[in-house]
Protein backbone atom coordinates (compact mmCIF):
# COMPACT_ATOMS: atom_id res chain seq x y z
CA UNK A 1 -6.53 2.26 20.78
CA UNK A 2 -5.64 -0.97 22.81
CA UNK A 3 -4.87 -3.49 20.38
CA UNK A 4 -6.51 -7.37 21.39
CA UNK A 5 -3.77 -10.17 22.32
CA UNK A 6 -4.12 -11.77 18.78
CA UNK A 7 -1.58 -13.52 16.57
CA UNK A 8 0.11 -10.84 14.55
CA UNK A 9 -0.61 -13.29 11.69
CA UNK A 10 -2.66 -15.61 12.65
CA UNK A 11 -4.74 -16.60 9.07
CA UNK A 12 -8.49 -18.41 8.96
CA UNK A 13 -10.71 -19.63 6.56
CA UNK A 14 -14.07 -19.64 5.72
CA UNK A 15 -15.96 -22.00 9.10
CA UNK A 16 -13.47 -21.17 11.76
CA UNK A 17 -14.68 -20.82 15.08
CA UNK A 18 -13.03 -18.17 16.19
CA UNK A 19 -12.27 -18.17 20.23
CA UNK A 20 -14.55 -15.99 21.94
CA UNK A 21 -13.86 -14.73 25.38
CA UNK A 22 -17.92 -13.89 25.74
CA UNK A 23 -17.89 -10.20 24.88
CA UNK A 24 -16.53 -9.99 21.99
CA UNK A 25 -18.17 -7.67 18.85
CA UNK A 26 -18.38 -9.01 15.56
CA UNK A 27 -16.66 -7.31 13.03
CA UNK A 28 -16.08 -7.68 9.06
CA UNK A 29 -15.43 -11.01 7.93
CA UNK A 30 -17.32 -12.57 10.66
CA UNK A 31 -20.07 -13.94 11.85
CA UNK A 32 -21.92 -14.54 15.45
CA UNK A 33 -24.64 -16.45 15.98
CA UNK A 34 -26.06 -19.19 18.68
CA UNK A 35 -24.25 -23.08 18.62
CA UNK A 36 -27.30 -25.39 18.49
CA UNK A 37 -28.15 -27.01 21.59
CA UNK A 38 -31.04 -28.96 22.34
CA UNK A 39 -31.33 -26.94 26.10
CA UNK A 40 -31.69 -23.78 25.26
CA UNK A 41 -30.45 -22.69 28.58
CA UNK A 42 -26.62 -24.22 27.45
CA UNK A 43 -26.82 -22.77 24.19
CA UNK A 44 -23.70 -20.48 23.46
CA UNK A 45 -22.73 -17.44 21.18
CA UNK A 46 -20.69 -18.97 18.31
CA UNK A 47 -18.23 -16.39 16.72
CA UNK A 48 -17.25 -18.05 13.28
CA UNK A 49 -14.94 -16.24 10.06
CA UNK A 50 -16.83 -16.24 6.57
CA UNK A 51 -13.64 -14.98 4.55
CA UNK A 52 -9.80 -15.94 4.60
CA UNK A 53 -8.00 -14.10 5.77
CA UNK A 54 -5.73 -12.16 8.69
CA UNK A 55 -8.05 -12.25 12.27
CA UNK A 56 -6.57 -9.16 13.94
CA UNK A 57 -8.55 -7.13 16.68
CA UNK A 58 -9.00 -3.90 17.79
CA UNK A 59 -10.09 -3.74 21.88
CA UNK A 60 -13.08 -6.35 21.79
CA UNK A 61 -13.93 -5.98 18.01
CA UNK A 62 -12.64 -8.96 16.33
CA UNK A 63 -12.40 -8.97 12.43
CA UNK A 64 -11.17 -10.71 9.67
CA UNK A 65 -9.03 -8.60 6.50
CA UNK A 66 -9.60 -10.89 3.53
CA UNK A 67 -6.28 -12.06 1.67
CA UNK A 68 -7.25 -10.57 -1.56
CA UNK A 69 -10.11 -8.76 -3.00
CA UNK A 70 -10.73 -5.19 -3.79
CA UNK A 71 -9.04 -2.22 -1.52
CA UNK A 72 -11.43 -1.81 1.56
CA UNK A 73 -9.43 1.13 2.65
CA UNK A 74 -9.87 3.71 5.64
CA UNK A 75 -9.16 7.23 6.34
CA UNK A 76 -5.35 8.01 7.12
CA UNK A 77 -4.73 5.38 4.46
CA UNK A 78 -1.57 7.19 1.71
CA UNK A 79 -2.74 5.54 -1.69
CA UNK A 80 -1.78 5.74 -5.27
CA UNK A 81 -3.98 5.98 -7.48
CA UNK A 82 -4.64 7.03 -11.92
CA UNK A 83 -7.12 10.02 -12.54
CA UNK A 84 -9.97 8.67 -14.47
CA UNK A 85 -12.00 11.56 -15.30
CA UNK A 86 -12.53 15.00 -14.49
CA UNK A 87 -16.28 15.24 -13.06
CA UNK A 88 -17.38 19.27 -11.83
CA UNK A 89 -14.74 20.63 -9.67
CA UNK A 90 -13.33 17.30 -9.06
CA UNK A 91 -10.70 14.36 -10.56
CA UNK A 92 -12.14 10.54 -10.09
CA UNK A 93 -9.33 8.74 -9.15
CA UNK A 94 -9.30 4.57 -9.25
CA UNK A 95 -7.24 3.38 -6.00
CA UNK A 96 -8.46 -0.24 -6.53
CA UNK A 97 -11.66 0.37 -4.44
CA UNK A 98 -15.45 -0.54 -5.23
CA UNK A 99 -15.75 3.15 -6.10
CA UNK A 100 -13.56 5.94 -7.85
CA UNK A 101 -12.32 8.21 -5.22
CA UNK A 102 -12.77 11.72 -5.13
CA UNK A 103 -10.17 14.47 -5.22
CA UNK A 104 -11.22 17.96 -4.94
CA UNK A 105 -10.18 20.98 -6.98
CA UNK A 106 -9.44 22.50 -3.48
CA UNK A 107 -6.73 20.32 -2.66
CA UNK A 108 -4.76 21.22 -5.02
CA UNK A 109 -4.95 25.25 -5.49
CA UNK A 110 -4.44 27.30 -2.97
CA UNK A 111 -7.28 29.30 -0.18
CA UNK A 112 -8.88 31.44 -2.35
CA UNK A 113 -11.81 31.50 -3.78
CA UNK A 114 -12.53 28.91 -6.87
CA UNK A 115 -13.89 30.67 -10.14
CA UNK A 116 -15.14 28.85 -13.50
CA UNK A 117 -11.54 29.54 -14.75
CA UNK A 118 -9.87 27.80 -12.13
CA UNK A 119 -12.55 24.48 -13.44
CA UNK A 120 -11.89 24.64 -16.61
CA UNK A 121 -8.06 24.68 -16.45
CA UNK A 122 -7.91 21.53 -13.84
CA UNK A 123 -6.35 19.83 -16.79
CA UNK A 124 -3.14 21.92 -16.59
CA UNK A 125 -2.75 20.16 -13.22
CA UNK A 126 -3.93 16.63 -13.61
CA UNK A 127 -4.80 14.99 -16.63
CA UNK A 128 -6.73 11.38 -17.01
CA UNK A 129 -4.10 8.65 -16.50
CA UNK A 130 -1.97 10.80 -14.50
CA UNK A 131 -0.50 8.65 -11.57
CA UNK A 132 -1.00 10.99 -7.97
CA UNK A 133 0.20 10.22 -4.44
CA UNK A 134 -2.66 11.24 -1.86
CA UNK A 135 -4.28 10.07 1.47
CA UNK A 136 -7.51 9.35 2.15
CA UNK A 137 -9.21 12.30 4.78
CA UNK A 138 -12.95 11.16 4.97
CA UNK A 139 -15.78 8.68 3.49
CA UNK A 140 -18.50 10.93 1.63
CA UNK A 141 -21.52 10.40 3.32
CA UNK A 142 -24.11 10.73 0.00
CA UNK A 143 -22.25 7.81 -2.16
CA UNK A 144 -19.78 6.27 0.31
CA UNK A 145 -16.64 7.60 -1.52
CA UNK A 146 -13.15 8.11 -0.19
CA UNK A 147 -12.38 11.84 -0.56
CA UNK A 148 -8.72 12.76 -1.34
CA UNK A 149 -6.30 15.25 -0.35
CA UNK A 150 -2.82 15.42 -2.08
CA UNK A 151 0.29 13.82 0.32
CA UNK A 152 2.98 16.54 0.59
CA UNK A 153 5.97 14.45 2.20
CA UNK A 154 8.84 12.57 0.52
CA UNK A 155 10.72 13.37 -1.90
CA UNK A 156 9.45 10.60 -4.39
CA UNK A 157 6.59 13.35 -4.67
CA UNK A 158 7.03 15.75 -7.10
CA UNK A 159 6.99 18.91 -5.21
CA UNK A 160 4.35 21.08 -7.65
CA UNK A 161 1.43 18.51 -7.95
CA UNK A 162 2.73 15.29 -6.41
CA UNK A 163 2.44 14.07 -9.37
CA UNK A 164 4.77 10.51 -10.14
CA UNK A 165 7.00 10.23 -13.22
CA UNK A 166 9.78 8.59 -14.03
CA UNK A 167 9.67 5.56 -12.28
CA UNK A 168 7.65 1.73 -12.04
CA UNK A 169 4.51 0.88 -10.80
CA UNK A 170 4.08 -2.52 -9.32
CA UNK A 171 0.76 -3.50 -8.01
CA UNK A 172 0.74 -6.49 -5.16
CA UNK A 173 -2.01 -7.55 -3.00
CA UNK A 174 -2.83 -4.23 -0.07
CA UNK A 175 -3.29 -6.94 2.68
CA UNK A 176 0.66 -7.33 2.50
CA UNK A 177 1.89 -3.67 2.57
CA UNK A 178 2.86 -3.10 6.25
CA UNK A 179 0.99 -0.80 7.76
CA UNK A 180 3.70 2.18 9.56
CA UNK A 181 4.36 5.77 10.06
CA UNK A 182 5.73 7.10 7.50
CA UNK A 183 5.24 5.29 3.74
CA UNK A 184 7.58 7.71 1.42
CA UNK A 185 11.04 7.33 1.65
CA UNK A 186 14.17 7.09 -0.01
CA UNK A 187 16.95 4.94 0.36
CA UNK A 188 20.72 5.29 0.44
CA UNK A 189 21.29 3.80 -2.44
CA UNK A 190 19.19 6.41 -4.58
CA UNK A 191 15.97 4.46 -4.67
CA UNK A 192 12.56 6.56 -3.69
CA UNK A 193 9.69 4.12 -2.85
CA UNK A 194 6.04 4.83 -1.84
CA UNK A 195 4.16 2.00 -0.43
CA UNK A 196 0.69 2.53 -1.23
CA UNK A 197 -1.98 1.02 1.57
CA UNK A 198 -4.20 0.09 -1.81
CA UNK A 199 -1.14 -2.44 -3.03
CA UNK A 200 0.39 -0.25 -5.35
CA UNK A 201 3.82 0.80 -5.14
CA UNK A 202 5.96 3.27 -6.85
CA UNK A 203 9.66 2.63 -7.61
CA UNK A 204 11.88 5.40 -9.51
CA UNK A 205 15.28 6.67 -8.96
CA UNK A 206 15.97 9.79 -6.82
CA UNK A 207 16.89 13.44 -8.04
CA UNK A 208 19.80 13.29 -6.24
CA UNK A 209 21.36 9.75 -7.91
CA UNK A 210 19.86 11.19 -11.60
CA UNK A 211 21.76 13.99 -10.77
CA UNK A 212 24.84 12.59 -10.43
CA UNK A 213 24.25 9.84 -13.75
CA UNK A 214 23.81 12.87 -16.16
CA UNK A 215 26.92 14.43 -14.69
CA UNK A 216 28.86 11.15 -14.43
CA UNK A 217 27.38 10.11 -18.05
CA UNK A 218 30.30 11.36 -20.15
CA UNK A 219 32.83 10.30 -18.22
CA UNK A 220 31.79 6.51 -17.90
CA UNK A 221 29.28 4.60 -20.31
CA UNK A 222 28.00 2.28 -17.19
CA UNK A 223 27.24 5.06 -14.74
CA UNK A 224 24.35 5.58 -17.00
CA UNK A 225 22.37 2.22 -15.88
CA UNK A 226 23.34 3.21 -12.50
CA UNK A 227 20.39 3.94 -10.90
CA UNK A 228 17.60 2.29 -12.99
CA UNK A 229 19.62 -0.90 -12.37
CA UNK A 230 18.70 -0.17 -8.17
CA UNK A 231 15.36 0.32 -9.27
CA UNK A 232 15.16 -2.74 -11.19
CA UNK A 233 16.50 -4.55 -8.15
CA UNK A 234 14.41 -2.85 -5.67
CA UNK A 235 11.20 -3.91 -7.79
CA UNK A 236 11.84 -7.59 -8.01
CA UNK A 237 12.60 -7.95 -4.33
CA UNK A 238 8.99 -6.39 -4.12
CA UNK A 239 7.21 -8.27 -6.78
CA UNK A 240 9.20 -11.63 -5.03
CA UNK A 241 7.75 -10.99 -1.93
CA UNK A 242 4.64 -10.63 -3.19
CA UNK A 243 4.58 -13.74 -4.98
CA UNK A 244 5.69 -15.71 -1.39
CA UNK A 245 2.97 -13.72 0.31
CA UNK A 246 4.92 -11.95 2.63
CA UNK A 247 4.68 -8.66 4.44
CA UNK A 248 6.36 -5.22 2.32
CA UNK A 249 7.51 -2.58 4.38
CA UNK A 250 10.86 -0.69 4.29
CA UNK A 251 12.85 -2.57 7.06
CA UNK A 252 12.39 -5.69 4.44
CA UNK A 253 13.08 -4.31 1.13
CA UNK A 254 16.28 -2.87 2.74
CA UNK A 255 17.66 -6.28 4.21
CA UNK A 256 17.28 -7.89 0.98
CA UNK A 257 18.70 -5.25 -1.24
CA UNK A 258 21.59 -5.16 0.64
CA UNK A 259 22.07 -8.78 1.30
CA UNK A 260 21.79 -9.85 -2.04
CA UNK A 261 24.45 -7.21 -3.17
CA UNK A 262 27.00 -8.97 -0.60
CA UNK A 263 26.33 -12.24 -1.74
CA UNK A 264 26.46 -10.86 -5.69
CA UNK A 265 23.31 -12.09 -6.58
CA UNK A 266 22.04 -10.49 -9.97
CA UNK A 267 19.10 -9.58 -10.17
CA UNK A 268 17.78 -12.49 -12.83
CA UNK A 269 18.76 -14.99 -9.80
CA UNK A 270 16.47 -12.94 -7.37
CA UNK A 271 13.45 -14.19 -9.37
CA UNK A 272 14.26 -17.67 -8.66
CA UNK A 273 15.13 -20.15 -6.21
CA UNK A 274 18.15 -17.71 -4.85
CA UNK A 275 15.39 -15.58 -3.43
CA UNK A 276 14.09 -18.20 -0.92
CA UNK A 277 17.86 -18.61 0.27
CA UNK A 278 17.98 -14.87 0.41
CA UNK A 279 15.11 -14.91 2.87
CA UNK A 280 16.67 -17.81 5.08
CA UNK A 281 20.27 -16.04 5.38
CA UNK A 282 18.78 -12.63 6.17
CA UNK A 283 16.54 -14.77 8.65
CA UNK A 284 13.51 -12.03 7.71
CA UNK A 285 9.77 -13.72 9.00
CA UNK A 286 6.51 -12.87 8.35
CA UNK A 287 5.72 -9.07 10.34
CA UNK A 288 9.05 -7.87 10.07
């Protein structure tokens, strides 16, 4: 799709005309409706935002994605999300939306045929307040619910269920989570994120570098704090981000980890001051 000439972050609020080239479509968060004119014949299509938020546009649909509020979400979207119930053949997951998503007993066994055994063991799999990784395929049509299938790419997914342990779960507005190819990956420092298009984000250290601390362990005291201390570091650069309102996505995380190691910044300074002069010295702007 042809993406329209706007701002890459250009932000409105509630009453803004919005500049309309005369074809335009109206889209979510806006509204379009006639200017008042006394001669009817100079009267004029007025195209004006009712939320605030981020005007982006997609060919001549222009739209507005609110700032905060609940997940809208759309298909394609990867999303984390805590099983809330078990409901049929099904698990209700909450991914911040209006509505519980759906994830199917399908997605998770494999092509054969599903008996009453296979239901009443879906417990052995997923339990309620288990934390899942999984990307969104299709809306339902009968309730309007996002229906689930189970990401199998990273290696911050456990390989069996996808299922996350071991790590922290920060949740920060889904407006600022960059949207990008791939949204699993693991750094060279032995850090595996996941950047959830709902807002939440997973943080936990990787087999490889927990690998290496048991082994390392006897041998020297502080290896043991060696890779939950990256973790700990790679979750307040998030959580500071967040707090400045400014775009997550790998490329940024990455700068600042590794800038604020050169200048030996610990990570108590990062939720400070010293993070605003960490974000003028790596010279990182809004989109990046």
């Amino acid at each position: 799709m042809e993406v329209a000439p706007a701002p890459a972050f250009h932000v409105v609020i509630p009453g803004d005309e919005i500049e309309n080239s005369g074809d335009s479509i109206s889209g979510h968060g806006t509204w379009q409706g006639t200017q008042p004119n006394p001669d009817p014949q100079s009267r004029s299509k007025q195209l004006v935002s009712v939320v605030a938020g981020n005007l982006e546009g997609v060919n001549k649909l222009l739209l507005v994605r609110p700032c905060r509020g609940r997940y809208q979400g759309q298909v394609a979207d990867l999303v984390l999300g805590r099983v809330t119930e078990l409901r049929g053949s099904t698990w209700r997951v909450d991914i911040g939306h209006r509505l519980d998503a759906v994830l199917p007993l399908t997605s998770v066994m494999d092509q054969r045929r599903k008996t009453v055994k296979d239901e009443l063991t879906m417990r052995i799999h997923f339990q309620e307040g288990d934390l899942v990784c999984a990307q969104i395929v299709r809306v339902a049509q009968e309730d309007g619910r996002f229906i689930l299938k189970l990401h199998k790419e990273g290696q911050a997914v456990e390989a069996a269920f996808f299922k996350l342990r071991y790590g922290s779960l920060v949740h920060v507005p889904w407006t600022l989570i960059k949207q990008s190819k791939n949204h699993v990956f693991s750094f060279d420092f032995g850090v595996d994120c996941v950047l959830g298009k709902n807002g939440a984000v997973w943080v936990a250290p990787s087999p490889a570098a927990m690998a290496e601390m048991c082994v390392q362990a006897e041998e020297d005291e502080k290896k043991k704090q060696g890779p939950f201390e990256e973790c700990a570091r790679v979750r307040t650069i998030v959580t500071s981000l967040a707090r400045r309102f400014l775009p997550i996505s790998q490329r940024a995380i990455e700068m600042l980890y590794y800038k604020s190691v050169d200048l030996g910044q610990s990570i108590r300074e990062l939720h400070g001051d010293a993070f605003t002069d960490l974000l003028h010295s790596t010279e990182l702007v809004p989109g990046e």
